[in-house]
N, C-alpha and C. Protein backbone atom coordinates (compact mmCIF):
# COMPACT_ATOMS: atom_id res chain seq x y z
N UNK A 1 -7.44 4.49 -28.92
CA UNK A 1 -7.99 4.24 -30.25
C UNK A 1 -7.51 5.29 -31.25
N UNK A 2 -7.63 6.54 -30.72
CA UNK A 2 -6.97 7.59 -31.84
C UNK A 2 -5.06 7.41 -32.17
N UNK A 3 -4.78 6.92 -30.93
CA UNK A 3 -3.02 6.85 -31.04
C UNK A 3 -3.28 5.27 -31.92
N UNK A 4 -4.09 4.72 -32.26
CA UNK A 4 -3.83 3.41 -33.30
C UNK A 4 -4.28 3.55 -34.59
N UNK A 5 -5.05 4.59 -34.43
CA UNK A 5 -5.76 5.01 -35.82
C UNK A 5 -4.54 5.81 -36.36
N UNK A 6 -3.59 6.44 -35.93
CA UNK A 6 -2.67 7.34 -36.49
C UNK A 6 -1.19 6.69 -36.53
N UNK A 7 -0.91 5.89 -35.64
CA UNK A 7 0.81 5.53 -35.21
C UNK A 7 0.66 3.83 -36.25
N UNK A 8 -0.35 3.00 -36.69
CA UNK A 8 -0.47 2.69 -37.05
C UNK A 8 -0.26 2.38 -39.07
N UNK A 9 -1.12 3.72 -39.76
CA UNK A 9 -0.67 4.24 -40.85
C UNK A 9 1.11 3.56 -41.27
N UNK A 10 0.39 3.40 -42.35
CA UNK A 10 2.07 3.11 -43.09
C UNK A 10 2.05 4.25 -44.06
N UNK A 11 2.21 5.57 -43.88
CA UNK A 11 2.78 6.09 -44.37
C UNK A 11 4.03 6.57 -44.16
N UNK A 12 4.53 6.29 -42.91
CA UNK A 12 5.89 6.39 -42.98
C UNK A 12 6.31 5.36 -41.48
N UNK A 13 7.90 5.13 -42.02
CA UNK A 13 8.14 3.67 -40.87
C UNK A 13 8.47 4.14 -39.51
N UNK A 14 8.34 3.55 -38.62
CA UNK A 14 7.95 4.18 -37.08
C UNK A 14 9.27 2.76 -36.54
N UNK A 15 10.43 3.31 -36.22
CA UNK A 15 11.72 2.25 -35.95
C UNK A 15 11.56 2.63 -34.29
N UNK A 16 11.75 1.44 -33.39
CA UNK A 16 12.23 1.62 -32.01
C UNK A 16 12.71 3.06 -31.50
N UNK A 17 14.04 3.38 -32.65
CA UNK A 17 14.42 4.44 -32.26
C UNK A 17 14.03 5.80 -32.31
N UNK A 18 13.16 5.72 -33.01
CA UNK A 18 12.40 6.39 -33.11
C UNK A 18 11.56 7.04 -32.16
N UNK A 19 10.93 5.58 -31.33
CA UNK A 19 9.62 5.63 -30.74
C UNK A 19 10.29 6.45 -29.77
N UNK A 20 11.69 5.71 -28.72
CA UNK A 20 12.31 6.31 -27.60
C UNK A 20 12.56 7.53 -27.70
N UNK A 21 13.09 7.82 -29.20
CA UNK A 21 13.62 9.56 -29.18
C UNK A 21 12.76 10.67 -29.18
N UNK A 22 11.42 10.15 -29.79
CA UNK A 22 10.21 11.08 -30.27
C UNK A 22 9.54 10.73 -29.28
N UNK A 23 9.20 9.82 -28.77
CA UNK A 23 7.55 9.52 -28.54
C UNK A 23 7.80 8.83 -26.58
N UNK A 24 8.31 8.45 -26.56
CA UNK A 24 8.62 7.22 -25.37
C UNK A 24 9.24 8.38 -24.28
N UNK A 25 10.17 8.99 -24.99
CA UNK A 25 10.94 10.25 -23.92
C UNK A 25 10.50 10.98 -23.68
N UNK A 26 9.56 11.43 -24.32
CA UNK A 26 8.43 12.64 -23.64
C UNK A 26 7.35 12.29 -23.06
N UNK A 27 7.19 11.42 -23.09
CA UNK A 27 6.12 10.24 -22.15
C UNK A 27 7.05 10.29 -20.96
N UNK A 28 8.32 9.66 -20.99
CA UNK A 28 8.85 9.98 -19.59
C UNK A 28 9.10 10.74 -18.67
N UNK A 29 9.40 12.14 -19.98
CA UNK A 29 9.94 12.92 -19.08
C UNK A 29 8.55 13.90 -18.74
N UNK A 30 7.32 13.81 -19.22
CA UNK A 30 5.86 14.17 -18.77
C UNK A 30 5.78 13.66 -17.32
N UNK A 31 6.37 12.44 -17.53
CA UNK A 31 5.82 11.01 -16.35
C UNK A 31 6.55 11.79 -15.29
N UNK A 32 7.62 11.60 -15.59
CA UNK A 32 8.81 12.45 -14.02
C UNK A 32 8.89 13.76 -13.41
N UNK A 33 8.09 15.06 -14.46
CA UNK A 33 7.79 15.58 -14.13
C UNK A 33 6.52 16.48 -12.90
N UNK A 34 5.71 15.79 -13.65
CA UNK A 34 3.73 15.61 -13.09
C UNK A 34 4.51 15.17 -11.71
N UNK A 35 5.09 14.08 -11.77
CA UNK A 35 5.21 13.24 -10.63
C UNK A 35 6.08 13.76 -9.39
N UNK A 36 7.21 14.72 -9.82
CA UNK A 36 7.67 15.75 -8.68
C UNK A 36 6.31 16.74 -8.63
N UNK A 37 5.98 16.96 -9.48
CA UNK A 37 5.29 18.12 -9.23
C UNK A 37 3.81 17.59 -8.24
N UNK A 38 3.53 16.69 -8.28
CA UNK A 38 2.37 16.43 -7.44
C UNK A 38 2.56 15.81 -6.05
N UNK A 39 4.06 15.08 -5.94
CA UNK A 39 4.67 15.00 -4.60
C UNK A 39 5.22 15.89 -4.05
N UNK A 40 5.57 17.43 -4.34
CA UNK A 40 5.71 18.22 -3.78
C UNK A 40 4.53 18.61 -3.38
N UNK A 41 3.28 19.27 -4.15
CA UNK A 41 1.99 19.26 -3.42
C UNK A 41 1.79 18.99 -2.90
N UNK A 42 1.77 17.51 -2.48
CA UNK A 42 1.18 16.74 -1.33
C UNK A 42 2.06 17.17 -0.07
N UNK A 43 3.37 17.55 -0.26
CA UNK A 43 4.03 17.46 0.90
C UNK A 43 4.13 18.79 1.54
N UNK A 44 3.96 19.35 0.98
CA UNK A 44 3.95 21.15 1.26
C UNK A 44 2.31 21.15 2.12
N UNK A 45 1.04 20.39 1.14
CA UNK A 45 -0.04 20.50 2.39
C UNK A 45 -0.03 19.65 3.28
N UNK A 46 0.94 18.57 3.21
CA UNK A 46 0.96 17.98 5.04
C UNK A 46 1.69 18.94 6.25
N UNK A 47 2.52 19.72 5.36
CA UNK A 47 3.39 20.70 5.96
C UNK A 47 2.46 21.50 6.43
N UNK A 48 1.76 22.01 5.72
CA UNK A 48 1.19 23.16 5.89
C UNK A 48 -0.50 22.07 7.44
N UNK A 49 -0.82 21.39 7.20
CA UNK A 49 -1.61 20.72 8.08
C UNK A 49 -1.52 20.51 9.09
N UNK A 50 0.14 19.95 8.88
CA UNK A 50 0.43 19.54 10.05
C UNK A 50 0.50 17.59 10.30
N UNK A 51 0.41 17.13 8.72
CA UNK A 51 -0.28 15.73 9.29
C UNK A 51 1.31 15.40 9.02
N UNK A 52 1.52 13.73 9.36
CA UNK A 52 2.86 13.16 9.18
C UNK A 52 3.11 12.84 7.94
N UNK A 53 4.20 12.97 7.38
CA UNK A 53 4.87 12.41 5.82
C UNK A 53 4.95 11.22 6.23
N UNK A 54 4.91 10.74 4.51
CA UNK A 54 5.42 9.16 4.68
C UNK A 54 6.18 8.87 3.41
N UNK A 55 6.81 7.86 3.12
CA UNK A 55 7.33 7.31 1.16
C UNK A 55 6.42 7.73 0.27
N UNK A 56 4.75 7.07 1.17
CA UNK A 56 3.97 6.98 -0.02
C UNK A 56 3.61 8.56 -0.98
N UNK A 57 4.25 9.94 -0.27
CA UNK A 57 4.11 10.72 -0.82
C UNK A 57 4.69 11.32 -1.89
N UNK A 58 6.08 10.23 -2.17
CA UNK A 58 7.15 10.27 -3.33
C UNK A 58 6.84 9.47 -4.50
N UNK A 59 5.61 8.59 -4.51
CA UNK A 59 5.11 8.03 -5.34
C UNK A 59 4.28 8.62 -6.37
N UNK A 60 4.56 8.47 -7.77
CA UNK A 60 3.35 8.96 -8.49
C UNK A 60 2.10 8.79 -8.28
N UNK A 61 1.72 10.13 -8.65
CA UNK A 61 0.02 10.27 -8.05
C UNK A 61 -0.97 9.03 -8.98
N UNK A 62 -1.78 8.88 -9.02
CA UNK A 62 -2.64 7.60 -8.81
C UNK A 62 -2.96 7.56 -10.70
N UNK A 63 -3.70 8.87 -10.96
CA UNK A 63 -4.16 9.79 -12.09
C UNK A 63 -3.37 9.57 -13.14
N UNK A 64 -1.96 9.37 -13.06
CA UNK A 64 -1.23 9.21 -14.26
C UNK A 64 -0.86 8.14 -14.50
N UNK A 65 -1.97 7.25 -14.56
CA UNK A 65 -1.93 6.28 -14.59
C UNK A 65 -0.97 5.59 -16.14
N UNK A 66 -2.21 6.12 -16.88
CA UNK A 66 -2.12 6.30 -18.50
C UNK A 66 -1.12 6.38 -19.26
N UNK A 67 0.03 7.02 -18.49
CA UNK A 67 1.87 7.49 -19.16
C UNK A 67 1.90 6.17 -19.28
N UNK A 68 2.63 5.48 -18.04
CA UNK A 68 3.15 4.08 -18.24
C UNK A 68 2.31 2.74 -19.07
N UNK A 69 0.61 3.04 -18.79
CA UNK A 69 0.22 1.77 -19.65
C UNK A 69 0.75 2.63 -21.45
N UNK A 70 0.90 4.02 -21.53
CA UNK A 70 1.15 3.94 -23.26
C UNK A 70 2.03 3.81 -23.44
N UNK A 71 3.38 3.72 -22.82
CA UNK A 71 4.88 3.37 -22.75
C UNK A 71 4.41 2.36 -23.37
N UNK A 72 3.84 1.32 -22.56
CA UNK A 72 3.76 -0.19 -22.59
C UNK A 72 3.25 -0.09 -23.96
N UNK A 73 2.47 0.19 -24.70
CA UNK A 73 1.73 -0.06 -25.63
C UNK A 73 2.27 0.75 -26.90
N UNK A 74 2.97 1.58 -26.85
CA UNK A 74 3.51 1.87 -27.80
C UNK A 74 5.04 1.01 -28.42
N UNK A 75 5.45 0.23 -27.08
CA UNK A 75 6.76 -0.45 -27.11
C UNK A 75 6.36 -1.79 -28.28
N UNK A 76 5.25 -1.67 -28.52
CA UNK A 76 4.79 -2.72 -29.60
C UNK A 76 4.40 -2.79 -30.74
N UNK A 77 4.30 -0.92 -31.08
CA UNK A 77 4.16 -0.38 -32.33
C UNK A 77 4.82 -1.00 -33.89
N UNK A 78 6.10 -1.08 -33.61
CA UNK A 78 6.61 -2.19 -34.51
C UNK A 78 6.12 -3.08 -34.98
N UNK A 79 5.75 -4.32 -33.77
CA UNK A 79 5.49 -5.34 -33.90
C UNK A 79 4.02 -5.32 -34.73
N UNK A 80 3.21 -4.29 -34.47
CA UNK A 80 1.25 -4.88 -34.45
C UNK A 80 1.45 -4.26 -35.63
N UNK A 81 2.50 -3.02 -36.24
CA UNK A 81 2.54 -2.34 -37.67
C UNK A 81 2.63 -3.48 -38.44
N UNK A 82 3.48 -4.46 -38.54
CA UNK A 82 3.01 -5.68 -38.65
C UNK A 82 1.91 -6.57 -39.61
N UNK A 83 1.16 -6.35 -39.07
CA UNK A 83 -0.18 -7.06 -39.07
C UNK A 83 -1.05 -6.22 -39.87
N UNK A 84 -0.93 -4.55 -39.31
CA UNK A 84 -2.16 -4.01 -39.57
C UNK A 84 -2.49 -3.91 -40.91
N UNK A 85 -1.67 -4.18 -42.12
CA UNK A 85 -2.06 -4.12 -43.33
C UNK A 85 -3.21 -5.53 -43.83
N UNK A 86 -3.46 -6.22 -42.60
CA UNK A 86 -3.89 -7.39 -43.09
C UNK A 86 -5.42 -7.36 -42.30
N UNK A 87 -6.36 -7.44 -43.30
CA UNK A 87 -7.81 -7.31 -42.60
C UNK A 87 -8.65 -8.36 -41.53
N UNK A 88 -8.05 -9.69 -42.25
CA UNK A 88 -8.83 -10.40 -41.64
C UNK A 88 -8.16 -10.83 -40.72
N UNK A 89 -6.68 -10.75 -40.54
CA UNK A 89 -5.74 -11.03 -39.18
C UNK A 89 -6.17 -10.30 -38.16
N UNK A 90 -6.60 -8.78 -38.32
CA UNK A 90 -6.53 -8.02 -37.17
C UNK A 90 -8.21 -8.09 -36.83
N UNK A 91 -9.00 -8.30 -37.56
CA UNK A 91 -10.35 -8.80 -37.05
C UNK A 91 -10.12 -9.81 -36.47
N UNK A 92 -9.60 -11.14 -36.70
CA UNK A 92 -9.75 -12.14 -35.88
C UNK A 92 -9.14 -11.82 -34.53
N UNK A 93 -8.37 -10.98 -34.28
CA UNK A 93 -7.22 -10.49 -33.32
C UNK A 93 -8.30 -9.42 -32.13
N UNK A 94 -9.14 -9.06 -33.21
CA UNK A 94 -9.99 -8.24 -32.39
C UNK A 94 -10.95 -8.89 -31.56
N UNK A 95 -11.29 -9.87 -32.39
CA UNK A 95 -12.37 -11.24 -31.63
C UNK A 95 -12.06 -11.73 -30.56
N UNK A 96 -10.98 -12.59 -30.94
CA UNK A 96 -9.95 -12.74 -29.84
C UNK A 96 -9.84 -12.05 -28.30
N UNK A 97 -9.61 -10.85 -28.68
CA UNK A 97 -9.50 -9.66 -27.62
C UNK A 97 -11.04 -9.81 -27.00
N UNK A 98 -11.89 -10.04 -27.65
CA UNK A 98 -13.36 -9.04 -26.80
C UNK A 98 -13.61 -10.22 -26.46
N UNK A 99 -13.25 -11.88 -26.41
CA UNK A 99 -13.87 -13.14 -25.83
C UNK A 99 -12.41 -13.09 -24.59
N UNK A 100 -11.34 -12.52 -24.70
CA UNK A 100 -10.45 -12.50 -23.33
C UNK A 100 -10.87 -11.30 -22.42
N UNK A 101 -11.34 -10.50 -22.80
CA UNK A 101 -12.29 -9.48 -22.05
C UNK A 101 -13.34 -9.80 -21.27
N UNK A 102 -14.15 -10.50 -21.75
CA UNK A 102 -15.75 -10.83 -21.65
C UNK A 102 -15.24 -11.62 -20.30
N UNK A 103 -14.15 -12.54 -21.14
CA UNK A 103 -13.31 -13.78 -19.75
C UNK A 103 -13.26 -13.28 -18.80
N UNK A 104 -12.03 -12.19 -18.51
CA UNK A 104 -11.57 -11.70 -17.54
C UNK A 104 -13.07 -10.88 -16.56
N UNK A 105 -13.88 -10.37 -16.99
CA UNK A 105 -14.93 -9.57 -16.31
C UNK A 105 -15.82 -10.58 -16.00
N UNK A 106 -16.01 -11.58 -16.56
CA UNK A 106 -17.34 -13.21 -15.90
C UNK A 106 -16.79 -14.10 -15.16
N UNK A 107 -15.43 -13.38 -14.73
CA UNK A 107 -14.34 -14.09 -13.80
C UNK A 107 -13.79 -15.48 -14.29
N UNK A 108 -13.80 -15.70 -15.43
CA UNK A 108 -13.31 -17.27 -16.04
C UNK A 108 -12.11 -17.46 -15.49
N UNK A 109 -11.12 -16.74 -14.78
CA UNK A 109 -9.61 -16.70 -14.75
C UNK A 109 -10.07 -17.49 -12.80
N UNK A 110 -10.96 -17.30 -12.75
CA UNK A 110 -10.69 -18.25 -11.23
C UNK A 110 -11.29 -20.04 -11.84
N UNK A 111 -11.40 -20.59 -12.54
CA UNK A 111 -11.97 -21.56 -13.45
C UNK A 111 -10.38 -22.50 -13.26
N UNK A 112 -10.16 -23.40 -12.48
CA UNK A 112 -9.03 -24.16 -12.74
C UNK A 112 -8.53 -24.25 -14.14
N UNK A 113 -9.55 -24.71 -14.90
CA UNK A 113 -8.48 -25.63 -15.92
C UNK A 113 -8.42 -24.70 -17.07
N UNK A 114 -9.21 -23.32 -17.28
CA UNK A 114 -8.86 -22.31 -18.35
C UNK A 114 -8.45 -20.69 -17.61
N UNK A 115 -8.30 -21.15 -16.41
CA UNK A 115 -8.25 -19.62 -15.39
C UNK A 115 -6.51 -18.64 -16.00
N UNK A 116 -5.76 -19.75 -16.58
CA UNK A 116 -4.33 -18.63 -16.81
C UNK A 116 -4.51 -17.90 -17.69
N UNK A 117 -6.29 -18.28 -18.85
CA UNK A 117 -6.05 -17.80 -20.28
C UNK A 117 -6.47 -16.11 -20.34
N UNK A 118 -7.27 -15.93 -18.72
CA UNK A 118 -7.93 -15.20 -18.40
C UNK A 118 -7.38 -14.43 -17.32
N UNK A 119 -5.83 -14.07 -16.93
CA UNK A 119 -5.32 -13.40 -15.82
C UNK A 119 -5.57 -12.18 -16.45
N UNK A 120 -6.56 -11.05 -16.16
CA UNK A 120 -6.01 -9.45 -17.05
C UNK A 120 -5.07 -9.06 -16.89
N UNK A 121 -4.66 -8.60 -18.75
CA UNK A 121 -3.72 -7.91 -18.56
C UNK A 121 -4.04 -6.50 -18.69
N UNK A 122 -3.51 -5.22 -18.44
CA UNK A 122 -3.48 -3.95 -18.86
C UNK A 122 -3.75 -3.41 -20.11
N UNK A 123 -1.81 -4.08 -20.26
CA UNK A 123 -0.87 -4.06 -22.02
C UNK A 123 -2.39 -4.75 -22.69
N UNK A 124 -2.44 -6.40 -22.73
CA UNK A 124 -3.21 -6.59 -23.69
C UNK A 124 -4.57 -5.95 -23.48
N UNK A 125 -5.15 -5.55 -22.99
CA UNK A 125 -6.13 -4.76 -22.98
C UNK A 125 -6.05 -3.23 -24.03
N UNK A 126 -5.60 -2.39 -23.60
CA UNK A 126 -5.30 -1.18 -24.25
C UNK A 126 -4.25 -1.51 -25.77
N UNK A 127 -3.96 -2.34 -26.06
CA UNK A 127 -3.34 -2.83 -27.15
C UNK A 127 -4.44 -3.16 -28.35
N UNK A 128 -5.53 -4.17 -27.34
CA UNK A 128 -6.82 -4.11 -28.28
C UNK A 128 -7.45 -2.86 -28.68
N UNK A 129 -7.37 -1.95 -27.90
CA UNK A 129 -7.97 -0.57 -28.00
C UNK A 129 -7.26 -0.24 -29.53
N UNK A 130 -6.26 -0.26 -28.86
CA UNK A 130 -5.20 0.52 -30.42
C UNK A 130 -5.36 -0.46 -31.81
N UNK A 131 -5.77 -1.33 -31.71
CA UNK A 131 -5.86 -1.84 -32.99
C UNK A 131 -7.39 -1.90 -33.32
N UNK A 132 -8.26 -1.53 -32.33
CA UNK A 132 -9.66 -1.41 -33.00
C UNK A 132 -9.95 -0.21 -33.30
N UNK A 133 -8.85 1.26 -32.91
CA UNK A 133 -9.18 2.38 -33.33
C UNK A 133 -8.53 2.54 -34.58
N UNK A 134 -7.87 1.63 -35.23
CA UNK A 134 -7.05 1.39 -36.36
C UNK A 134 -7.65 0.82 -37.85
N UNK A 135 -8.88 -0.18 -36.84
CA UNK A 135 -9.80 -1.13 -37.53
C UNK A 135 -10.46 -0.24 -38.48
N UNK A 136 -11.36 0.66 -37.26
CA UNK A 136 -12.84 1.31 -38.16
C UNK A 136 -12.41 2.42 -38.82
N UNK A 137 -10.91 2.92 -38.71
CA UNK A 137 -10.25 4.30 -39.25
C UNK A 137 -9.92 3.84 -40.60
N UNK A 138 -10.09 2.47 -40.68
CA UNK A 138 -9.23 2.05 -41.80
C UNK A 138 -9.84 1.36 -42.93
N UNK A 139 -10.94 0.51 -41.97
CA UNK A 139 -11.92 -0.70 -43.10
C UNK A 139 -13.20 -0.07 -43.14
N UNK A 140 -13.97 -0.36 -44.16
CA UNK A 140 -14.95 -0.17 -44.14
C UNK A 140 -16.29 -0.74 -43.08
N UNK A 141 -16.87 -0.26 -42.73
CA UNK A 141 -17.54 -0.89 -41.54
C UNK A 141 -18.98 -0.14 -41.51
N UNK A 142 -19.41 0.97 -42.44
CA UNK A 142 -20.28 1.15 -42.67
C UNK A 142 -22.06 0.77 -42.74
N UNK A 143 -21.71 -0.84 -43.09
CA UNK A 143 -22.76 -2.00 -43.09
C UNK A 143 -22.88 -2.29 -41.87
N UNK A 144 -22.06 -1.45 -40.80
CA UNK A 144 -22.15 -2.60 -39.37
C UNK A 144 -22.53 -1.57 -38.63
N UNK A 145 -22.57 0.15 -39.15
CA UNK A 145 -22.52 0.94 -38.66
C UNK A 145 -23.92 1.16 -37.25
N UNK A 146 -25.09 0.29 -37.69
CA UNK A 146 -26.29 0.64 -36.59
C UNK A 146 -26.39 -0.39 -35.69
N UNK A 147 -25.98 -1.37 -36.07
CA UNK A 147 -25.16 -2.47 -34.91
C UNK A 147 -24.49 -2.06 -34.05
N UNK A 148 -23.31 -1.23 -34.15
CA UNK A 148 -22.20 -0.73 -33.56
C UNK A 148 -22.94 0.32 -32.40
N UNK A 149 -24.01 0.87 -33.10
CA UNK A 149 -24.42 1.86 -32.10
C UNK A 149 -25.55 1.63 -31.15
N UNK A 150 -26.49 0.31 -31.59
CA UNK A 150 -27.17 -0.52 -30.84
C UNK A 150 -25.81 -1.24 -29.49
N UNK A 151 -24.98 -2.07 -30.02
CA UNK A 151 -24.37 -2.49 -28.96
C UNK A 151 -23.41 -1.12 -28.04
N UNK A 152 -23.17 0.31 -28.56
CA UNK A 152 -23.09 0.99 -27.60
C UNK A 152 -23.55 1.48 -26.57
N UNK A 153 -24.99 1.58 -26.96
CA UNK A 153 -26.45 1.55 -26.22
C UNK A 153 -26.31 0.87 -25.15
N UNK A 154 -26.37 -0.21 -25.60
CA UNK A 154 -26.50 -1.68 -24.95
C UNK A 154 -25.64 -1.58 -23.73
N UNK A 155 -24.05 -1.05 -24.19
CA UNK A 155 -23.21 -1.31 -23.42
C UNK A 155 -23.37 -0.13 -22.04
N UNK A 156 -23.62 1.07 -22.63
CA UNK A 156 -24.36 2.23 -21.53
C UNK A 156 -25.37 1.53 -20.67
N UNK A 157 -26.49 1.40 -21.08
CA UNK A 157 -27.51 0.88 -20.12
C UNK A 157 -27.36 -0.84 -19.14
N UNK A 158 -26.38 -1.40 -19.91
CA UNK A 158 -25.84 -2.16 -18.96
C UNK A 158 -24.95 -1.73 -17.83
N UNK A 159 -24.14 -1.10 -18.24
CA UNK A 159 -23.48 -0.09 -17.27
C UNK A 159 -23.86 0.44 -16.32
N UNK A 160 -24.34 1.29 -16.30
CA UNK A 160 -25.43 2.10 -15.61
C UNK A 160 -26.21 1.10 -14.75
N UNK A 161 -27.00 0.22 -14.72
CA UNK A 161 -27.60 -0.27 -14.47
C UNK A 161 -26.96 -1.48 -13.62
N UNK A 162 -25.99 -2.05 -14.22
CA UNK A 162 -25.41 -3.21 -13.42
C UNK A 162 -24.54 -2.88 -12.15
N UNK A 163 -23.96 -1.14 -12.65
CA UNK A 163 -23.39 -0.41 -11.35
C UNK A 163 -24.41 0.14 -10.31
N UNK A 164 -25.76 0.13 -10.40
CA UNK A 164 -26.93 0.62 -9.41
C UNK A 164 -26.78 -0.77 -9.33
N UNK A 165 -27.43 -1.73 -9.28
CA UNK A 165 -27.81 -3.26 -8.78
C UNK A 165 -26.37 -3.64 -8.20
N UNK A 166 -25.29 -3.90 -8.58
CA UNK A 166 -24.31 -4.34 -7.58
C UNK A 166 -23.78 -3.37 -6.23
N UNK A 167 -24.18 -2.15 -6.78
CA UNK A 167 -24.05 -1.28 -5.42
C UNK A 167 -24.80 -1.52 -4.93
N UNK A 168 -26.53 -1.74 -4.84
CA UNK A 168 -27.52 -2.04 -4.15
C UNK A 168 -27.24 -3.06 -2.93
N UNK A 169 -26.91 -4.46 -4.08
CA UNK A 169 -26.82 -5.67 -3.41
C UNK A 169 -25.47 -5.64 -2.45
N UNK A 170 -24.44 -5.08 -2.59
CA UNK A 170 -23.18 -5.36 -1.97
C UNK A 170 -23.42 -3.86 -0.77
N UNK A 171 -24.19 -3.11 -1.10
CA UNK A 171 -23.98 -1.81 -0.41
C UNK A 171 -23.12 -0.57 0.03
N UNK A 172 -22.42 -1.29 -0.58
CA UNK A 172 -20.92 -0.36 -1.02
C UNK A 172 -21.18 0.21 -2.77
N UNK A 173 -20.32 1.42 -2.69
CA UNK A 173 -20.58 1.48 -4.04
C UNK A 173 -19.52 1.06 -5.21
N UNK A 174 -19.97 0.49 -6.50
CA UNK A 174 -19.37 -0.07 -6.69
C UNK A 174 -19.51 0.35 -8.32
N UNK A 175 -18.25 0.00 -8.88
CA UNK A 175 -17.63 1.06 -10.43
C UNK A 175 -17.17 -0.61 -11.31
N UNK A 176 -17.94 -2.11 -10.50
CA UNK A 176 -17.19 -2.65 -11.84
C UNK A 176 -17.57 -2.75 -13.16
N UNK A 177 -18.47 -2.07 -13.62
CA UNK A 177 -19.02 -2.23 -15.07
C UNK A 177 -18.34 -0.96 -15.81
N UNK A 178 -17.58 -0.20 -15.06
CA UNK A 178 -16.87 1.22 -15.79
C UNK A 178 -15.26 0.57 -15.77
N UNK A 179 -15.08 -0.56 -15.50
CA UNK A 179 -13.66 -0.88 -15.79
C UNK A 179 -13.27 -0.73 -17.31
N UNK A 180 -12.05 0.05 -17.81
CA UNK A 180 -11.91 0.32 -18.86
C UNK A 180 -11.51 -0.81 -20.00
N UNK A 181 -11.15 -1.70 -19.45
CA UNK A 181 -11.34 -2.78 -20.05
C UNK A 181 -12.01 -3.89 -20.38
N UNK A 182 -13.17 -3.11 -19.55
CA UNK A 182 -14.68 -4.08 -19.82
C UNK A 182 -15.31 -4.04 -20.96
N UNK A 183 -16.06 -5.05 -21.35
CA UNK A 183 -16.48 -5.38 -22.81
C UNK A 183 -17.98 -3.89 -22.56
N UNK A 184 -18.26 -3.80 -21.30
CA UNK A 184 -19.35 -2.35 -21.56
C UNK A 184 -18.87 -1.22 -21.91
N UNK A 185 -17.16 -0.67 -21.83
CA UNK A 185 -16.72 0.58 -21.99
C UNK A 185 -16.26 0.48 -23.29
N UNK A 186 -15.74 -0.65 -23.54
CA UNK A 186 -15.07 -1.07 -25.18
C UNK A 186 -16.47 -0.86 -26.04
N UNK A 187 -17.83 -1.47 -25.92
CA UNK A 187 -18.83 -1.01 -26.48
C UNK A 187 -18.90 0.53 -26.69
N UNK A 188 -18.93 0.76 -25.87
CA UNK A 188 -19.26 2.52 -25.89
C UNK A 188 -18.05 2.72 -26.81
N UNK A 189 -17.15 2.59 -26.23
CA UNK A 189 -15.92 3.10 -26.96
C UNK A 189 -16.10 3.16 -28.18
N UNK A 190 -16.51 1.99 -29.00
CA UNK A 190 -16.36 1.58 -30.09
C UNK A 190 -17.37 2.50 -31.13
N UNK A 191 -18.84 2.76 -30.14
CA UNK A 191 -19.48 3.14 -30.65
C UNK A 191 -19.16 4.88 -30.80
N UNK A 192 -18.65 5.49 -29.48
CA UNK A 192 -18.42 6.72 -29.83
C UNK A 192 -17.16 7.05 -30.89
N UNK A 193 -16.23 6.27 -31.40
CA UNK A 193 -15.38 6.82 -32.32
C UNK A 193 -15.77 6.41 -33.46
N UNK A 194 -17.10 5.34 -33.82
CA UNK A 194 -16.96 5.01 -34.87
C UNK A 194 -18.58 6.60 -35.21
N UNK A 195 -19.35 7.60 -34.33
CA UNK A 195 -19.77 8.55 -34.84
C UNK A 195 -18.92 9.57 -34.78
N UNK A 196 -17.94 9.66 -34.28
CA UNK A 196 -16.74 10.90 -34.58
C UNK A 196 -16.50 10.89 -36.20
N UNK A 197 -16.13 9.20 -36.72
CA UNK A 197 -15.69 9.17 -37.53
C UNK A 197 -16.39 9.78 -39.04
N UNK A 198 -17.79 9.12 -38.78
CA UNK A 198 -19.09 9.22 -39.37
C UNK A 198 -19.01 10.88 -39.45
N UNK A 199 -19.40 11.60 -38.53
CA UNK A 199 -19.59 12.93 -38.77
C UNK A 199 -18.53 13.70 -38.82
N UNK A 200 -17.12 13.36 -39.03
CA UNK A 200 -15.94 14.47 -39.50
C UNK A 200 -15.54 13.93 -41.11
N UNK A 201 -15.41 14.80 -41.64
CA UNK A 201 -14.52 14.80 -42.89
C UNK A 201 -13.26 13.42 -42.32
C-alpha cells in the first residue's frame, strides 16, 4: 500500500526502463543475495549437525517471499499509472478486487460454472493492495473515515476468532483468516493506513 501510494504519483514518469535499472535490479540482486546467504546457513548447520544435505537447501528460504511477488507487481506500474488519475475507474477496480477476494476465501473457485473467476492469484491480489494504498493517499475519504475503522475492527475480531473456532473444530492449528489476501487482513490493512494517514502531516 505505501509502494502504491508513492510509485503511483504522477509527478514524474516511471518508464520500464526505469523500473529494471532502479527498482527491479535491486530487488534481484537483494533476492540472490539473502538467498546464498541463507543457503549457506543452512548448509554449514547440517555440516556442523551432522544431518544429510539435499537441493532443497539451494532454494530460497521460504521468508522472502515478498521480493518476487513485488517484482511481479511492480512489472505493472506502467500499466495501473494508467488509470490512477481516474477516480471512479480505480474504485470500481477496487470493488472488483474485494468481491474476487471474498470469492477466493468462501471457496467460490471450486463452484463449476464460476470456479475459473475465482482461481487466487498472488499478482492480482497485492496489485489490489497497491492501488488501494494509492486510493486513500490520494481521494478524499474522510466521510468514510469511521466506517473504515469499524470494518477494521470487524475484520480483527473475525480473525481472531474464526482462527480459534477452525483450530478448535479441525484440531490442528490453523492461520486461514490471516491469509494476506483475505478480505479480514485487507480490512485491517485498510484500516491501519488509512490512521497513519489521519495522524501524520
Amino acid at each position: 500500500m505505501i509502494s502504491g501510494a508513492l510509485f503511483l504519483q504522477h509527478t514524474k514518469e516511471i518508464s520500464y526502463f526505469m523500473l529494471f535499472k532502479k527498482y527491479i535490479y535491486r530487488l534481484l540482486l537483494a533476492y540472490a543475495s539473502w538467498s546464498v546467504i541463507y543457503s549457506a546457513i543452512r548448509i554449514i548447520i547440517c555440516i556442523i549437525v551432522g544431518e544429510k544435505m539435499s537441493l532443497g537447501l539451494l532454494f530460497p528460504h521460504f521468508h522472502l517471499w515478498f521480493i518476487p511477488m513485488l517484482i511481479g507487481v511492480y512489472l505493472f506500474i506502467p500499466i495501473i499509472r494508467k488509470i490512477s488519475n481516474e477516480e471512479n475507474l480505480i474504485r470500481s477496480i477496487l470493488i472488483l478486487w474485494i468481491i474476487y477476494l471474498v470469492g477466493c476465501f468462501c471457496g467460490f473457485d471450486k463452484i463449476p460454472q464460476i470456479g475459473l473467476l475465482f482461481k487466487q492469484n498472488q499478482i492480482i491480489g497485492y496489485i489490489g493492495y497497491f492501488l488501494l494504498g494509492y486510493y486513500v493517499s490520494n481521494y478524499n475519504i474522510n466521510k468514510h473515515t469511521r466506517l473504515i475503522y469499524l470494518i477494521g475492527l470487524f475484520g480483527a475480531i473475525i480473525c481472531v476468532s474464526g482462527n480459534i473456532i477452525t483450530s478448535y473444530l479441525s484440531n490442528v492449528s490453523s492461520s486461514k483468516f490471516l491469509n494476506n489476501c483475505g478480505p479480514c487482513v485487507v480490512a485491517m490493512s485498510l484500516a491501519l493506513f488509512t490512521l497513519i494517514k489521519q495522524i501524520t502531516p
